[in-house]
Protein backbone atom coordinates (compact mmCIF):
# COMPACT_ATOMS: atom_id res chain seq x y z
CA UNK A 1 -11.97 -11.01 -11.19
CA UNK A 2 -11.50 -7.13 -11.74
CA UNK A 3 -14.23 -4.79 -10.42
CA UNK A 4 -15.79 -5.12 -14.47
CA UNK A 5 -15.94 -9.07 -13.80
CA UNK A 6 -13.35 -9.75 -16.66
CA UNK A 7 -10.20 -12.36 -15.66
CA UNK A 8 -8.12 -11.01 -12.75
CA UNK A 9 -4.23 -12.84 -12.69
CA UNK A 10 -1.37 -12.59 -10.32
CA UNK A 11 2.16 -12.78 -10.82
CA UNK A 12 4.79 -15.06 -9.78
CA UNK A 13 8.68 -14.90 -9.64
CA UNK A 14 11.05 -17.69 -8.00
CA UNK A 15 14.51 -16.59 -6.75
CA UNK A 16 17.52 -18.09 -5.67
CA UNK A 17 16.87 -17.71 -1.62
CA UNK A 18 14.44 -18.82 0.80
CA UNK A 19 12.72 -15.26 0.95
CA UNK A 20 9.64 -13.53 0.09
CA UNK A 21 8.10 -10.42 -0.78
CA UNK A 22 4.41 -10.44 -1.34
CA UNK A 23 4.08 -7.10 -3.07
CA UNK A 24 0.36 -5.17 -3.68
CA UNK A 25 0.10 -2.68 -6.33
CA UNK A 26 -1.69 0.20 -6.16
CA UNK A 27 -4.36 2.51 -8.64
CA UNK A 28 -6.48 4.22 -6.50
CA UNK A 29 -9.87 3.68 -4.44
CA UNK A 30 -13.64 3.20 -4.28
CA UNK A 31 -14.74 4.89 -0.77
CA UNK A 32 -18.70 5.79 -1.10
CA UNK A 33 -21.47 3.91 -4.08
CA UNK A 34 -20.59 7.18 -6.01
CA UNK A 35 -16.92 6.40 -6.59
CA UNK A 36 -17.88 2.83 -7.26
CA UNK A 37 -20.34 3.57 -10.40
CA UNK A 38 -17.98 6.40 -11.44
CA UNK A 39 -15.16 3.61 -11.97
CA UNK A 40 -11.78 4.82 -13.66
CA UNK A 41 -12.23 8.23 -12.59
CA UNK A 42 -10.67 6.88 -9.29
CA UNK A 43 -9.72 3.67 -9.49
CA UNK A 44 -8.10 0.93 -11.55
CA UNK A 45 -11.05 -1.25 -13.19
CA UNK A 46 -8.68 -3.48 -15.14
CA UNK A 47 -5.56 -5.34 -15.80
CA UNK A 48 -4.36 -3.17 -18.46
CA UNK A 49 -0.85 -2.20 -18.61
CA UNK A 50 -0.19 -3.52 -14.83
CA UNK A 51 2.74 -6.38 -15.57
CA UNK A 52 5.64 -4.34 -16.35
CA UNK A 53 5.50 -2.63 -13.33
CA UNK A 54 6.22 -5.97 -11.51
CA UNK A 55 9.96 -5.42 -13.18
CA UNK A 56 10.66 -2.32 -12.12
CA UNK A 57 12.10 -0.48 -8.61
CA UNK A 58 11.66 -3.49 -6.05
CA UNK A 59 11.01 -5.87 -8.72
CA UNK A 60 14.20 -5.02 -11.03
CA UNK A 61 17.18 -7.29 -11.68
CA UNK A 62 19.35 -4.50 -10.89
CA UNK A 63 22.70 -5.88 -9.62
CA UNK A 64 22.26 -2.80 -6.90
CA UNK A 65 18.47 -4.21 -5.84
CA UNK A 66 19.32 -6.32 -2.73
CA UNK A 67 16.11 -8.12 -3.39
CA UNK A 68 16.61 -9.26 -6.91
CA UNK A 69 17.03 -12.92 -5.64
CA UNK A 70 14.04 -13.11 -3.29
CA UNK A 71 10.88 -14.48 -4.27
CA UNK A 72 7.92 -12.03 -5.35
CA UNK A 73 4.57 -12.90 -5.07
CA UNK A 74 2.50 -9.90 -6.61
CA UNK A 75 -0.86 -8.97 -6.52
CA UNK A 76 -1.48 -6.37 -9.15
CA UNK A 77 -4.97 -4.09 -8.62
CA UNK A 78 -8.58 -3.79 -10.61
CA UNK A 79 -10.92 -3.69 -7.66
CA UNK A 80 -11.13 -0.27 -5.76
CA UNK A 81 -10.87 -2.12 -2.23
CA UNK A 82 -7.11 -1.87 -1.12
CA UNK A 83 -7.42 -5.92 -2.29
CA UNK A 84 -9.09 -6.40 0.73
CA UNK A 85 -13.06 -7.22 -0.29
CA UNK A 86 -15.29 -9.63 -0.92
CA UNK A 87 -17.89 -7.85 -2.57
CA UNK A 88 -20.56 -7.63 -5.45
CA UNK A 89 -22.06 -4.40 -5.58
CA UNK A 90 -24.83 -3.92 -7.97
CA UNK A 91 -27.21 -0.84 -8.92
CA UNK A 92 -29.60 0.17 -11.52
CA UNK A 93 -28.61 2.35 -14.52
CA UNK A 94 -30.68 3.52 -17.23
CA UNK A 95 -33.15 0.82 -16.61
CA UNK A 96 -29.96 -1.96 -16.37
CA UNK A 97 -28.41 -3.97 -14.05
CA UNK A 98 -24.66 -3.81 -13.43
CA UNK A 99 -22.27 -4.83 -10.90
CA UNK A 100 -19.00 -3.95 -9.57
CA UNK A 101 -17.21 -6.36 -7.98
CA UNK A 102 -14.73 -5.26 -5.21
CA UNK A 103 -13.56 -8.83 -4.73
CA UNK A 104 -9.60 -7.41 -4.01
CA UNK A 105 -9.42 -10.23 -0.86
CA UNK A 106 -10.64 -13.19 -2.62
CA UNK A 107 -8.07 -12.52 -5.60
CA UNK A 108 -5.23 -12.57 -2.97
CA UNK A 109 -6.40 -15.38 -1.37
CA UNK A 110 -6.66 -17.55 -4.93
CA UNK A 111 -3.05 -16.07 -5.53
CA UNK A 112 -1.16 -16.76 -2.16
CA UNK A 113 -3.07 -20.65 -2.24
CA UNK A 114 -1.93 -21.05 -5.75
CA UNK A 115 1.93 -20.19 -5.06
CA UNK A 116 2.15 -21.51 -1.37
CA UNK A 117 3.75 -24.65 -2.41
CA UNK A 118 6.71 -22.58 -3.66
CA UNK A 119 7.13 -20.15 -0.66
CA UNK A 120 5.97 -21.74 2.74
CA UNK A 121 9.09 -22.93 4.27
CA UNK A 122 10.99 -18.98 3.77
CA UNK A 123 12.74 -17.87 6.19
CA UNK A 124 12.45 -14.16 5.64
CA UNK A 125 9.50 -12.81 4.66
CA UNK A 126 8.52 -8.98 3.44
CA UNK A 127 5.01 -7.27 2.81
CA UNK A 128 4.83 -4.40 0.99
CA UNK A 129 3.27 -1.97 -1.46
CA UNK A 130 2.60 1.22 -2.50
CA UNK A 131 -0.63 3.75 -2.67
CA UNK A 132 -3.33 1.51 -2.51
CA UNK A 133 -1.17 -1.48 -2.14
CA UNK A 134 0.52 0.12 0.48
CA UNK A 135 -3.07 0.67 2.52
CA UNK A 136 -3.27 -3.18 1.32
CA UNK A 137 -0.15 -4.15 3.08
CA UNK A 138 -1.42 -2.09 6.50
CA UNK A 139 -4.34 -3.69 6.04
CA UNK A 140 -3.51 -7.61 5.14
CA UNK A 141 -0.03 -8.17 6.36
CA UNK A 142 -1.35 -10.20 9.28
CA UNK A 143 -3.26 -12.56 7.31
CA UNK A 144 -0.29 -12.78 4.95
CA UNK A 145 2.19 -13.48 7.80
CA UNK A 146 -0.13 -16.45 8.51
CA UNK A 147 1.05 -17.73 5.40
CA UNK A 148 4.39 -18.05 6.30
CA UNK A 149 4.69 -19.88 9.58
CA UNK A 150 8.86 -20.41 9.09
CA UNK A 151 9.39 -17.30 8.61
CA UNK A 152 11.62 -16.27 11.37
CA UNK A 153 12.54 -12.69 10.11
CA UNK A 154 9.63 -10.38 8.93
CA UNK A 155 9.25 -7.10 7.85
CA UNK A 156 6.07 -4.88 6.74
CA UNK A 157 6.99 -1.26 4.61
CA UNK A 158 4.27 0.93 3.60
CA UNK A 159 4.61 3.34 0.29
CA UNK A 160 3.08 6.32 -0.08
CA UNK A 161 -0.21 5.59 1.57
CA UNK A 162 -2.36 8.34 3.28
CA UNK A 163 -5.61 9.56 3.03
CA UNK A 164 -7.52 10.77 6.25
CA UNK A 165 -11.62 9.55 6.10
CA UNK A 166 -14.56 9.35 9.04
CA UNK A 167 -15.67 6.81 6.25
CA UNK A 168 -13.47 3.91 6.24
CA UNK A 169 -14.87 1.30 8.31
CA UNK A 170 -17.93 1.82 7.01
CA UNK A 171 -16.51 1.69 3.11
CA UNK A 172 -14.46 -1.47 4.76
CA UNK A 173 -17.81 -3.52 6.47
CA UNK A 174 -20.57 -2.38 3.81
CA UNK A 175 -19.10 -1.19 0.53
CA UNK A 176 -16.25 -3.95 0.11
CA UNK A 177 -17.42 -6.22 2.75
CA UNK A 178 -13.65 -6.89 4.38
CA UNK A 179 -13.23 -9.75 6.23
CA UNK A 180 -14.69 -8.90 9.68
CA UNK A 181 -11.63 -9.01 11.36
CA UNK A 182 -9.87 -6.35 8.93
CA UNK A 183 -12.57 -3.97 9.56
CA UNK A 184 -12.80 -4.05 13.07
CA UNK A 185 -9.14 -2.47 13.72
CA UNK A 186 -10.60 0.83 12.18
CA UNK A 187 -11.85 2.80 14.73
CA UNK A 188 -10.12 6.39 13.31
CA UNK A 189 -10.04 8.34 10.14
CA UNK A 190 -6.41 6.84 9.38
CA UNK A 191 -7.08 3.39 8.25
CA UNK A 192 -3.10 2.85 7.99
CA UNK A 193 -2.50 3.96 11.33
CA UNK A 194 -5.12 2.10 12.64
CA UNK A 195 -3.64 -1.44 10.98
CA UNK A 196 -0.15 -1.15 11.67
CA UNK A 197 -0.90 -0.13 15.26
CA UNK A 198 -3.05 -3.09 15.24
CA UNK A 199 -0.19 -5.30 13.93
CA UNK A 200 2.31 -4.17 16.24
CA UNK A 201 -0.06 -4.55 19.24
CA UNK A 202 -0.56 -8.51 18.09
CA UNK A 203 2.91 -9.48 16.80
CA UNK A 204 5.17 -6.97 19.07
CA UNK A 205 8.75 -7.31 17.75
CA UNK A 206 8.15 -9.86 15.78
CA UNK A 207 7.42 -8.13 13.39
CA UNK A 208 9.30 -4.83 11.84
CA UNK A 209 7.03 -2.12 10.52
CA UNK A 210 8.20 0.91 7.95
CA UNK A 211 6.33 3.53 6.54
CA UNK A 212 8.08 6.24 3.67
CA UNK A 213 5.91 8.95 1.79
CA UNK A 214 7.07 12.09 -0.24
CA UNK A 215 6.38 15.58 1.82
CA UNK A 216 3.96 16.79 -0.67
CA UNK A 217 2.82 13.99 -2.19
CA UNK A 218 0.86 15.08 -5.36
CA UNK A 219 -1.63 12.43 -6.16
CA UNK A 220 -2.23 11.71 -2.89
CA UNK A 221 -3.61 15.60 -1.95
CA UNK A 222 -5.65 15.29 -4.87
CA UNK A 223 -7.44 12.30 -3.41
CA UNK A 224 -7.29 13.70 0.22
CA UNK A 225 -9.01 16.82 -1.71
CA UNK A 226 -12.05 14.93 -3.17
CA UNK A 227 -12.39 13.50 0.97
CA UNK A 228 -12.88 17.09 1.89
CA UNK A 229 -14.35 19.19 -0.97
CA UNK A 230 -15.58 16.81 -3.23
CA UNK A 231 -13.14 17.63 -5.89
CA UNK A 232 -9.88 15.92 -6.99
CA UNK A 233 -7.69 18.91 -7.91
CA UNK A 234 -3.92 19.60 -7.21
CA UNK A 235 -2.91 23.12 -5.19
CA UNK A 236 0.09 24.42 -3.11
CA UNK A 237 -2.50 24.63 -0.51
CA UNK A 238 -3.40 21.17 -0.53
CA UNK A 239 -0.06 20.19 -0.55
CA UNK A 240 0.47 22.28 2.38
CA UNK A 241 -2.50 20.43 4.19
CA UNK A 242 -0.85 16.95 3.13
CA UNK A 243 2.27 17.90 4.33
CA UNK A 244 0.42 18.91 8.05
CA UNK A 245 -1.36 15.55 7.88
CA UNK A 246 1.83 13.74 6.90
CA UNK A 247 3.85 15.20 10.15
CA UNK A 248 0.42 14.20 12.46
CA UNK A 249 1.09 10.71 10.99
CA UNK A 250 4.35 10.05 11.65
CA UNK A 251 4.15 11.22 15.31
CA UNK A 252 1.16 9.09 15.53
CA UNK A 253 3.45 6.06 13.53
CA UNK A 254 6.18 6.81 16.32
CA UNK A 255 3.81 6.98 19.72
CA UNK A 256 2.29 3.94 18.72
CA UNK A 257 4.86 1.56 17.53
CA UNK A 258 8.24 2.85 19.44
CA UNK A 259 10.34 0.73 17.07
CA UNK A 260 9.02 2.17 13.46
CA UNK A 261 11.35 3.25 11.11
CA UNK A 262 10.28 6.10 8.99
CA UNK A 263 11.55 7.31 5.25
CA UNK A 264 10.42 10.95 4.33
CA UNK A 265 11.87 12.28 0.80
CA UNK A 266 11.43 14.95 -1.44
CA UNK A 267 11.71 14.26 -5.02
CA UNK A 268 10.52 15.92 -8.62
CA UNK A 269 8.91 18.50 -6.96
CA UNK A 270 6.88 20.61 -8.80
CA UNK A 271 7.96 24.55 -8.89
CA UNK A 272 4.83 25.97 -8.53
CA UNK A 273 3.35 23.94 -5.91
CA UNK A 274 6.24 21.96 -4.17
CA UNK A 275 4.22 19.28 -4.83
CA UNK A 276 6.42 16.04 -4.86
CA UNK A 277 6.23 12.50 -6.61
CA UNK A 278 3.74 9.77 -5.99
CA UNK A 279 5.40 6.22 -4.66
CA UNK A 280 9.04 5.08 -4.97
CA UNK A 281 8.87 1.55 -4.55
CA UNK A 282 8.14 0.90 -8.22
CA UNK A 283 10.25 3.10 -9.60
CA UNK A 284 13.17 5.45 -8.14
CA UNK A 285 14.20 2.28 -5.27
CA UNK A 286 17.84 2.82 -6.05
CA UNK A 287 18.10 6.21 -5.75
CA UNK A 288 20.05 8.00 -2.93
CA UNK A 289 17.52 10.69 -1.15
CA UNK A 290 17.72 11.54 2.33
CA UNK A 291 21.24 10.83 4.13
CA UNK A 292 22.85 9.51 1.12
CA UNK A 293 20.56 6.69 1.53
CA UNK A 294 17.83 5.00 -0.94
CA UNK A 295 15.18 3.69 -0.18
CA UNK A 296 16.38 0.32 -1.06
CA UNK A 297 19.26 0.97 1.65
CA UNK A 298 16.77 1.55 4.13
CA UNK A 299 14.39 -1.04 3.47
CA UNK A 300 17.69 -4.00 3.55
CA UNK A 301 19.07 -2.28 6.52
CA UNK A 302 15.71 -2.61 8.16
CA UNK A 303 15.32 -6.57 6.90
CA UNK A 304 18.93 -6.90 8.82
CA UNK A 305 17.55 -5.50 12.24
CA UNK A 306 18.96 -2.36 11.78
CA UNK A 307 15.46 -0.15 11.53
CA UNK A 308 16.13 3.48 11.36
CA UNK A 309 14.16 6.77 10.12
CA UNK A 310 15.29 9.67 7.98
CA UNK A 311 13.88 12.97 6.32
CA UNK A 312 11.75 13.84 9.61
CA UNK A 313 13.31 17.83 8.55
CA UNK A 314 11.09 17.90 5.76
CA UNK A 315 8.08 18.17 7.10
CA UNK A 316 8.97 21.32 8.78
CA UNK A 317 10.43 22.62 5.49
């Protein structure tokens, strides 16, 4: 169900090889009670207008998408919790009842047992996702890899996913209630870092891990904003800080896991702020950014062992 208890669904495409992308969307997060009872202010609380974004960017039929054949399991988003709770959180308002249900894990798991029958025996497998469904993919891609014991060739790419919080196990253990063995990698204020160092530590080079984000990324600052000032608001100066955060990240991304391949870009910036745009995974895929490269070239290159990192310039620009 979605975090307002109406009828959560998942989406299911069969292509003409024997891989696999499980894809998580994203819309935002619940990180304290407050954020929780203050719903779409910042996070998705429903299905609406989710499915066509399943056919765009990674998802297209584009005769340029080098995934257009693979199967795509997707998990769109309506419950605050990277898709990674269990939860039922209720409170008193105005004398009523109500309850928000951060149940993000359970709808994955109904999903991935419903379509099994038509994946399991892949041989290739990608997880990936962007803004919240890129903390999702940190977060869940070994427990989806356990899905998928043929697969011989795996690869896990993050979009656009970083926010910096003292908070998140404890929004992980009490306010979503994350399976217990999610919640225990987080031991920093970078929950993605924490994941994917977790990931690579289990699976080694089994497994290949990417991670792209715009310089400035403008929704993101906004969020990171509200973490430290308690007010979602856009700035050059956030930006600034986002882009500092970003660098600390990918030196962290590249000390812990030796083999990561990073993607930084800079596109639609703003001309005030710098300020750049929010995901490419669902959207601008195809489009040629750093090194005469897409994303989409990067992410393929990286499926076919050859894992490389571009746009590190940027965030000394």
């Amino acid at each position: 169900m979605t975090s307002t208890g109406k009828q959560w669904h998942g989406i299911f495409k069969k292509g003409s090889e024997n891989k696999t992308v499980v894809y998580f969307f994203g819309g935002g997060v619940s990180i304290t009670e407050e954020t929780s009872k203050r719903g779409k202010e910042f996070y998705a609380v429903d299905m609406t207008a989710q499915d066509f974004v399943a056919k765009g960017g990674i998802g297209s039929d584009a005769d340029a998408n080098p995934f257009k054949d693979w199967n795509f399991v997707i998990v769109p988003y309506a419950t605050g919790d990277f898709h990674s709770g269990t939860a039922e959180f209720k409170y008193t308002e105005n004398g009523k009842e109500k309850t928000i249900y951060h149940q993000g894990y359970k709808n994955y798991s109904l999903l991935m047992e419903s379509v099994l029958k038509y994946v399991e025996e892949s041989d290739s497998l990608l997880v990936t996702g962007f803004s919240a469904g890129g903390f999702a993919t940190s977060l869940l891609a070994d427990d989806v890899i356990n899905y998928f014991p043929q697969a011989n060739n795996i690869t896990v790419c993050v979009d656009s996913s970083l926010l910096l919080y003292d908070g998140w196990k404890e929004s992980a253990t009490n306010l979503w209630k994350s399976p217990k063995e999610i919640s225990d990698r987080l031991s920093t204020n970078n929950i993605v870092l924490d994941s994917l160092t977790a990931l690579h530590e289990k699976r080694g080079n089994q497994v290949k891990i990417l991670f792209d984000c715009s310089y400035r990324d403008d929704t993101l600052q906004q969020y990171q904003a509200y973490i430290y000032y308690g007010k979602m608001e856009k700035s050059k100066a956030n930006g600034d800080l986002f882009q500092k955060d970003l660098k600390d990240m990918v030196n962290g991304l590249q000390t812990n896991i030796p083999n990561v391949g990073i993607y930084i870009w800079d596109y639609k910036a703003d001309s005030s702020t710098k300020n750049t745009q929010h995901t490419i995974i669902p959207s601008d895929f195809l489009v040629k950014l750093e090194a005469e490269k897409s994303v989409a070239d990067w992410l393929i290159d990286a499926v076919n062992g050859n894992v490389k990192t571009y746009g590190l310039n940027l965030l000394d620009k």
